[in-house]
Protein backbone atom coordinates (compact mmCIF):
# COMPACT_ATOMS: atom_id res chain seq x y z
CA UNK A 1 -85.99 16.14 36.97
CA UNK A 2 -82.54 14.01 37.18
CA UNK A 3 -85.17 10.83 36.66
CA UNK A 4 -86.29 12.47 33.75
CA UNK A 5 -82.50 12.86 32.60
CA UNK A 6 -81.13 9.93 33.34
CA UNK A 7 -83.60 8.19 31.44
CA UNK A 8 -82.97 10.02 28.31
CA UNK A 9 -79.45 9.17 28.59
CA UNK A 10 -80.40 5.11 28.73
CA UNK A 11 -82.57 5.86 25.91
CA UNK A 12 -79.89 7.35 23.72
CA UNK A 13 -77.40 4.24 24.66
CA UNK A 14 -80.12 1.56 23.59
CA UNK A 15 -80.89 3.53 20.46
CA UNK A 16 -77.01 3.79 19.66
CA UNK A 17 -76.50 0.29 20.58
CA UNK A 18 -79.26 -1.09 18.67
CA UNK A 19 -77.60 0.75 15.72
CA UNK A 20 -74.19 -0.89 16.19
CA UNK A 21 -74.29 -3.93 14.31
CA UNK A 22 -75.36 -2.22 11.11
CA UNK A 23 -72.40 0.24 11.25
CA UNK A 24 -70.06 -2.71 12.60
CA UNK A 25 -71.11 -4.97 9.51
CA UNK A 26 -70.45 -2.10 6.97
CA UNK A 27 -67.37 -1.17 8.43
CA UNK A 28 -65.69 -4.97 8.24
CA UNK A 29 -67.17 -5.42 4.75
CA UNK A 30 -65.05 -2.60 3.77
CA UNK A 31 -61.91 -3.38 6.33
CA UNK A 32 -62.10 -6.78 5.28
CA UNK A 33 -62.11 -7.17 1.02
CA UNK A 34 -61.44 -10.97 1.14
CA UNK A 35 -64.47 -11.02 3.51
CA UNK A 36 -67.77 -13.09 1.23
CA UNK A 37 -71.15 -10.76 1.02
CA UNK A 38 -74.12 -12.99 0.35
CA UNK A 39 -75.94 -10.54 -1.55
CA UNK A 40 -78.77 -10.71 -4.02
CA UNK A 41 -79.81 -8.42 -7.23
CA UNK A 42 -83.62 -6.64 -6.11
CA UNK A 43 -83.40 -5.17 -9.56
CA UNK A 44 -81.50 -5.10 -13.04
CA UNK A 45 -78.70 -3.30 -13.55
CA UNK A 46 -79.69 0.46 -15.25
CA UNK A 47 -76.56 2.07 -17.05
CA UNK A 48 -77.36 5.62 -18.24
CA UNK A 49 -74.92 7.16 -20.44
CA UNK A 50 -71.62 6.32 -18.19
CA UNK A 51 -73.25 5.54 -15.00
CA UNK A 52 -74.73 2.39 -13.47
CA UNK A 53 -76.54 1.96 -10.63
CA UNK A 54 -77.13 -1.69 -8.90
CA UNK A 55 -79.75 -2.38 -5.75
CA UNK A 56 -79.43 -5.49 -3.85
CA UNK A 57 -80.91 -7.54 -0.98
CA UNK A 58 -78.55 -9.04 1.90
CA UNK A 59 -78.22 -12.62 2.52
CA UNK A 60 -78.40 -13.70 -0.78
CA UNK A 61 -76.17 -14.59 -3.77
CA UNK A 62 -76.16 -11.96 -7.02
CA UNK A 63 -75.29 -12.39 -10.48
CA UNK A 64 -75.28 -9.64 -12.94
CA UNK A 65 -73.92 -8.72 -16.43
CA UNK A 66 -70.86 -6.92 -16.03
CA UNK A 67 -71.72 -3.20 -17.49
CA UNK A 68 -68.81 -1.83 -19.93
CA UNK A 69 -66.60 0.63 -17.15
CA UNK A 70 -64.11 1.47 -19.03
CA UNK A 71 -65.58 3.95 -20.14
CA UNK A 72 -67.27 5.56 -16.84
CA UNK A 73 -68.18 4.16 -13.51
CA UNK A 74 -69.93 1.65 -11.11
CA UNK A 75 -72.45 3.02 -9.03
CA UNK A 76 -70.61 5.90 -7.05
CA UNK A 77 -66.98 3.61 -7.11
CA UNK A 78 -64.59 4.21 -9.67
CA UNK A 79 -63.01 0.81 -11.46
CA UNK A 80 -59.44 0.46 -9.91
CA UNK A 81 -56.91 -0.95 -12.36
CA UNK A 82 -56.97 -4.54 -11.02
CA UNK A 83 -59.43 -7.34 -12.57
CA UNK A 84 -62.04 -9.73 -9.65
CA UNK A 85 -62.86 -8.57 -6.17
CA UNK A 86 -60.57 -5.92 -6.17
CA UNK A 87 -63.46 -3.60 -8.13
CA UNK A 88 -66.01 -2.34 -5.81
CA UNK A 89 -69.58 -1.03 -6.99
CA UNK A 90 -71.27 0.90 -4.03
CA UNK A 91 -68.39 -0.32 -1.74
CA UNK A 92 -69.60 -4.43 -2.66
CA UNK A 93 -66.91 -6.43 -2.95
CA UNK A 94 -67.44 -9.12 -6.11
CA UNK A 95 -65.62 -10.95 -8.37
CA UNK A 96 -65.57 -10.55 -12.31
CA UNK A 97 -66.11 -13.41 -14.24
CA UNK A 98 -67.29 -14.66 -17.72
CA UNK A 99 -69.66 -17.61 -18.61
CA UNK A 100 -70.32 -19.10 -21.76
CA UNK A 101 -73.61 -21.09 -22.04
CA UNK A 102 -73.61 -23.85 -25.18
CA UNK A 103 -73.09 -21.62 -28.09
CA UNK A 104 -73.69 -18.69 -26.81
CA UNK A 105 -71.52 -15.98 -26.80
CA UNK A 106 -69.06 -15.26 -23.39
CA UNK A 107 -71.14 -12.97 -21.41
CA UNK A 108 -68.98 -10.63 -18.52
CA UNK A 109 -70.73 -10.97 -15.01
CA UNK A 110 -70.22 -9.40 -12.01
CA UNK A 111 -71.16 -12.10 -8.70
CA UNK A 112 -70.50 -12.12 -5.26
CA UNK A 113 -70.88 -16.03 -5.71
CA UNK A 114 -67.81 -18.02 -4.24
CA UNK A 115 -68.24 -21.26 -6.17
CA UNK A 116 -69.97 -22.28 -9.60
CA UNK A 117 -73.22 -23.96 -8.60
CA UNK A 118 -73.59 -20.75 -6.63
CA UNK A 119 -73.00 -18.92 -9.85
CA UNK A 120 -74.92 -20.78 -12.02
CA UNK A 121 -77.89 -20.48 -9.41
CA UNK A 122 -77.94 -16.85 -9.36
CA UNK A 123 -78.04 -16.98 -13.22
CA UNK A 124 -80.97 -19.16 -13.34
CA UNK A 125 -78.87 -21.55 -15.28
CA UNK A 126 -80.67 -24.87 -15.41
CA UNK A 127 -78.02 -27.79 -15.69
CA UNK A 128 -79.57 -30.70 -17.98
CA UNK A 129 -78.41 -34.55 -16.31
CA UNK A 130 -75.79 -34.85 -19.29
CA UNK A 131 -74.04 -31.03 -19.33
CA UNK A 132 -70.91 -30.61 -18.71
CA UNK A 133 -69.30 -27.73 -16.78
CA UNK A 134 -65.93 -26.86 -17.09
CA UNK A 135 -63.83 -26.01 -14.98
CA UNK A 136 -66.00 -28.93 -12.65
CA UNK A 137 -68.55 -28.06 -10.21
CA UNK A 138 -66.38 -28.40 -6.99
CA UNK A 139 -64.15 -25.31 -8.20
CA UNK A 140 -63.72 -21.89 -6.46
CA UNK A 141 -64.31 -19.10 -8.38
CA UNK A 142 -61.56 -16.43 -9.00
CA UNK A 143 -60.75 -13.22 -10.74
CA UNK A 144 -61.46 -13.48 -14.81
CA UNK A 145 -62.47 -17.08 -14.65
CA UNK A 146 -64.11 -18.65 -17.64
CA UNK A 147 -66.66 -20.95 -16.59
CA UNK A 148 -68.05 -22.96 -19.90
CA UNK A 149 -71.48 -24.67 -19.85
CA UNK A 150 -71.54 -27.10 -22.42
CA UNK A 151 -74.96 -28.68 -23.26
CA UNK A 152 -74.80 -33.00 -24.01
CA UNK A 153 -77.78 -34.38 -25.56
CA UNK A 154 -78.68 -37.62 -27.47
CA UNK A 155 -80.60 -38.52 -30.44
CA UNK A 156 -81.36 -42.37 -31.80
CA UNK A 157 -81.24 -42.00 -35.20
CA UNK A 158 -81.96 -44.95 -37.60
CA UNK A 159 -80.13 -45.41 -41.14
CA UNK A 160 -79.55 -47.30 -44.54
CA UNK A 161 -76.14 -47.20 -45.16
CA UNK A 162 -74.28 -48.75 -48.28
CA UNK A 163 -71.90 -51.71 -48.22
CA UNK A 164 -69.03 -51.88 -50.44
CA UNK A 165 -68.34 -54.38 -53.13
CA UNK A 166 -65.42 -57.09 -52.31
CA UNK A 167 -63.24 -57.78 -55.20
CA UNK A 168 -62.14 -61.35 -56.53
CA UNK A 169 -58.85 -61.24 -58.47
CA UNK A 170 -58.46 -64.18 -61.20
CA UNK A 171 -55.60 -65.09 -63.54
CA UNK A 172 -55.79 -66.06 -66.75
CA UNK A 173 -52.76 -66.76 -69.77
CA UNK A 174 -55.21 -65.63 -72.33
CA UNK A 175 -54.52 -61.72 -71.15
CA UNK A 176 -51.08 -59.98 -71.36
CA UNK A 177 -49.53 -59.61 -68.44
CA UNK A 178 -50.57 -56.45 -67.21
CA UNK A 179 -53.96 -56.44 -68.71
CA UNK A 180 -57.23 -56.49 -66.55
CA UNK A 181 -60.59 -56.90 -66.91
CA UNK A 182 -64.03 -56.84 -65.30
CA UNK A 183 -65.65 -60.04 -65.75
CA UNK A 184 -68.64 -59.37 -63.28
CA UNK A 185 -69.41 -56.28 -61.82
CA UNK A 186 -69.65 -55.84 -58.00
CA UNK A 187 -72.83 -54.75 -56.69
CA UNK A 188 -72.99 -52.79 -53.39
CA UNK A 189 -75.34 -53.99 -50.50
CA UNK A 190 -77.80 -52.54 -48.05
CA UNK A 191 -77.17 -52.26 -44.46
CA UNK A 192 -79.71 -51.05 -41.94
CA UNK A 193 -78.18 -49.58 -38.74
CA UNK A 194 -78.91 -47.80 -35.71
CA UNK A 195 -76.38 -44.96 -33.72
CA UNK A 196 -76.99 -43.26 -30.94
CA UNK A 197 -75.45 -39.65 -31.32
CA UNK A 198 -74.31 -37.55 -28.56
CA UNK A 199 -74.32 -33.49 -29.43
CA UNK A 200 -71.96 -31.32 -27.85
CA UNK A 201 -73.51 -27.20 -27.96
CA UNK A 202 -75.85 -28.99 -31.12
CA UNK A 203 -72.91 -30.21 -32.96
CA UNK A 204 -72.11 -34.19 -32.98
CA UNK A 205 -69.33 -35.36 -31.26
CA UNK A 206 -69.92 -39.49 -31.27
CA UNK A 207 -72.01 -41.98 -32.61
CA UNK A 208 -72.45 -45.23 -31.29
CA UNK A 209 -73.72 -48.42 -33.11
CA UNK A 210 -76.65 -49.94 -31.70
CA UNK A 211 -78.03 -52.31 -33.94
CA UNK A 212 -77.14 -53.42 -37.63
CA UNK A 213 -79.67 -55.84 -39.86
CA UNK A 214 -78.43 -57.19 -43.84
CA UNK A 215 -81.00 -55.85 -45.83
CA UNK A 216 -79.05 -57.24 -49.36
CA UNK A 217 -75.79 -58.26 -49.25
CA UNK A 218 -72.94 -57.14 -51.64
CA UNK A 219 -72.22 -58.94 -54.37
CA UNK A 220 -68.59 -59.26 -54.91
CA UNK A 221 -66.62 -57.77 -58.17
CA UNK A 222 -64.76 -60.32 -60.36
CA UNK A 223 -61.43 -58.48 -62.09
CA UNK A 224 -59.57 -61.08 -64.23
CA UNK A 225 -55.68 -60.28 -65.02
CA UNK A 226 -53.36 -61.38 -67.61
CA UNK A 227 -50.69 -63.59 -66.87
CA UNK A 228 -49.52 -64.11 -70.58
CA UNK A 229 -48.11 -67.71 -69.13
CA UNK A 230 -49.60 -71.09 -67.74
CA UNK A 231 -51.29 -70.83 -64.74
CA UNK A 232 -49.44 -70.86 -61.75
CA UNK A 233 -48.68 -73.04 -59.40
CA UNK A 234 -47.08 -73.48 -55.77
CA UNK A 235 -46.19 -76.97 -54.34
CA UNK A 236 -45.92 -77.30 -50.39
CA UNK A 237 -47.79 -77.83 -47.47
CA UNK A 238 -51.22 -76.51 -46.07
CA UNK A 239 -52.13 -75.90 -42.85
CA UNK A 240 -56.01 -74.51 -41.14
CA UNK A 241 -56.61 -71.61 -38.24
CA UNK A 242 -59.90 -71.12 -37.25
CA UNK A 243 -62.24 -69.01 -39.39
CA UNK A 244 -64.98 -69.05 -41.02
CA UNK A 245 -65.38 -69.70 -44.85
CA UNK A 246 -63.41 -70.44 -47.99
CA UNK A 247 -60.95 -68.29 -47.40
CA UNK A 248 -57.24 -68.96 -46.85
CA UNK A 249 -53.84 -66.94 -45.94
CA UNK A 250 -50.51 -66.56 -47.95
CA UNK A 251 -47.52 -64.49 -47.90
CA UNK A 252 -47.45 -63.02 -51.34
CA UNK A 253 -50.69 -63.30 -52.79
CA UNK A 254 -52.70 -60.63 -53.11
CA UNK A 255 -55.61 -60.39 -51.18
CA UNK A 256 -58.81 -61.07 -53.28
CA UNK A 257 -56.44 -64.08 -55.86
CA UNK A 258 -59.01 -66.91 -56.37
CA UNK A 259 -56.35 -70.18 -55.61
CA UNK A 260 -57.55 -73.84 -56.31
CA UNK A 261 -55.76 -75.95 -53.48
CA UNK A 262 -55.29 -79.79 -54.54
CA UNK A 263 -54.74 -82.53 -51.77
CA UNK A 264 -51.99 -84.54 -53.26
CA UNK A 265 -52.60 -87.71 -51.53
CA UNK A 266 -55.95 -88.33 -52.22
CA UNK A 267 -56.88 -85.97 -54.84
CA UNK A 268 -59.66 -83.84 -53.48
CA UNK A 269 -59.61 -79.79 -54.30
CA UNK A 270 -61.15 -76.37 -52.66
CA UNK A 271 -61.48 -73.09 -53.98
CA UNK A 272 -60.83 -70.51 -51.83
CA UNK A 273 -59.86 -66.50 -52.02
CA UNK A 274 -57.01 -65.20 -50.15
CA UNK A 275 -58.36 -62.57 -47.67
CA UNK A 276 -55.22 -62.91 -45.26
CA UNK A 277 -51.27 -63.07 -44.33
CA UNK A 278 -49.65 -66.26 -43.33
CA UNK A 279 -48.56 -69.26 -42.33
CA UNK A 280 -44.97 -67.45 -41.17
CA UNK A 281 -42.03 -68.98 -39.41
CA UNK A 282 -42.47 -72.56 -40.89
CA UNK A 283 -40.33 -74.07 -44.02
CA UNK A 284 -42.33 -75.72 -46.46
CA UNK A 285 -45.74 -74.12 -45.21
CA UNK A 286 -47.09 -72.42 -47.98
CA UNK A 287 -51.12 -71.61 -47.38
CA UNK A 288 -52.80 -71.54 -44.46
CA UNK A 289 -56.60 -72.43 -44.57
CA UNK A 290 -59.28 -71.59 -42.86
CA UNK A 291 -60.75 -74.58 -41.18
CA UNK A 292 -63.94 -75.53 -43.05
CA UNK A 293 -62.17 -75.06 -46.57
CA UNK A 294 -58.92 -77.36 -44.91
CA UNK A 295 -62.33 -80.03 -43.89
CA UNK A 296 -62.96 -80.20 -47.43
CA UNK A 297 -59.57 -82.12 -48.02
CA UNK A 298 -58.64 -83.55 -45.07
CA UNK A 299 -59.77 -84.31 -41.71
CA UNK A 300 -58.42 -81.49 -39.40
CA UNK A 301 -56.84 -83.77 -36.81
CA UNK A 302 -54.24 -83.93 -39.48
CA UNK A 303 -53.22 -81.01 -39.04
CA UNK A 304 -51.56 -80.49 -42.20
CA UNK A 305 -51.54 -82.01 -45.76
CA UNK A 306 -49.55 -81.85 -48.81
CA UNK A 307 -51.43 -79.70 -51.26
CA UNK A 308 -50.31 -77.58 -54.51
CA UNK A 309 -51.76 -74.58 -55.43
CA UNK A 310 -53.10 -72.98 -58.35
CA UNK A 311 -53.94 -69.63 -59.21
């Protein structure tokens, strides 16, 4: 008989100890609110008129949309007046937080996730190589975060573009002063180019040039104004920078003046347009060339030559 007895006895120790854990585990998880509860959603959330019930698995992370408990209750806790962990549905401890996924609207969750990927996970969020996540990936999550998803893509996108017109500006004594006219109109040109365009949430945000091919060049526009005198003239030296074309640089000018330079020590002329500022800081320097149009009068190891201008 005390055999019999003394091994019920050991038999209700083992059963109490083997219960133990399970009763030690609930009781830190509720000591301990700062504690983290890997914990997973088994099924959705149900709300019935102002009651919500949640089921979950252990060891796992859980993501949910945050039901509206204002209004009622969580499970069989009441909200508390404080925002994050502090709210506890079924005595869980998680953390409130909203996401916003490319242009969707913010969406409340409830998650016992501590960082974002964790977060994201649990949402079956799928991250594309390009999205962005702000605030970054490496961030802790904390009461009434907004974590924003923002979905990058790129597109190659091929187009014909219009060039605009230059203008050429000519003088002429036959006009009073102040009166212009077209003598040839400009003609725009055809440009072919290719962008790549990065979307941010399906709205673009860059474009980058890739390629560019001439398909007609412009063709420029020729405005002639009255001077009501002689054609001018400017005496003074000319000097040459590298660039390309007939083109030249003065201080006063304005850009687009057609100006015949003369070389006045051997006679030869160039046309060119003035497309630029310049020569500064040197007396008697009154055009500056660019260095195929200054070849046309001189050889440029000269450096400079004595020249008078005509526009």
């Amino acid at each position: 008989m005390r055999v019999r007895r003394a091994g019920r006895v050991c038999l209700v120790i083992l059963t109490a100890a083997s219960l133990a854990p399970t009763s030690m585990y609930l009781a830190s998880a509720h000591l301990h609110p700062a504690a983290t509860l890997n914990l997973n959603v088994r099924s959705n959330t149900t709300i019935d008129g102002d009651a919500a019930t949640l089921e979950f698995d252990s060891n796992q992370v859980w993501a949910v949309p945050a039901p509206d408990v204002a209004s009622g209750r969580l499970g069989t806790a009441s909200p508390s007046s404080d925002a994050g962990p502090r709210i506890r549905p079924d005595g869980l401890w998680f953390t409130a937080v909203t996401v916003i996924v490319g242009d969707e609207p913010p969406a409340p969750m409830f998650t016992n996730a501590v960082t974002i990927p964790q977060l994201l996970l649990a949402m079956d969020v799928k991250l594309g190589d390009m999205d962005v996540v702000r605030p970054s990936l490496d961030a802790a999550l904390f009461p009434d975060l907004r974590v924003r998803v923002i979905r990058v893509t790129q597109a190659v996108e091929t187009v014909t573009e219009a060039t605009s017109s230059p203008t050429l500006i000519q003088y002429s004594s036959d006009l009073p002063v102040g009166t212009t006219r077209i003598t040839k109109a400009g003609l725009a040109g055809q440009v072919i180019r290719t962008y790549r365009i990065t979307y941010r949430n399906g709205r673009e945000w860059s474009r980058e040039l890739l390629a560019e091919q001439v398909v007609s060049a412009p063709a420029a526009q020729v405005e002639l104004r009255g001077t009501g005198l002689v054609g001018r003239t400017q005496t003074g030296q000319a000097s040459w920078y590298d660039c390309t074309g007939n083109f030249a640089a003065h201080l006063t000018l304005p850009k687009g003046t057609v100006v015949i330079v003369t070389d006045l020590d051997n006679g030869k002329t160039v046309t060119v347009v003035i497309n630029d500022r310049g020569p500064y800081g040197v007396p008697g320097r009154i055009i500056d060339l660019c260095s195929p149009a200054f070849a046309q009068l001189a050889p440029l190891g000269q450096g400079v030559a004595n020249v008078q201008i005509t526009w």
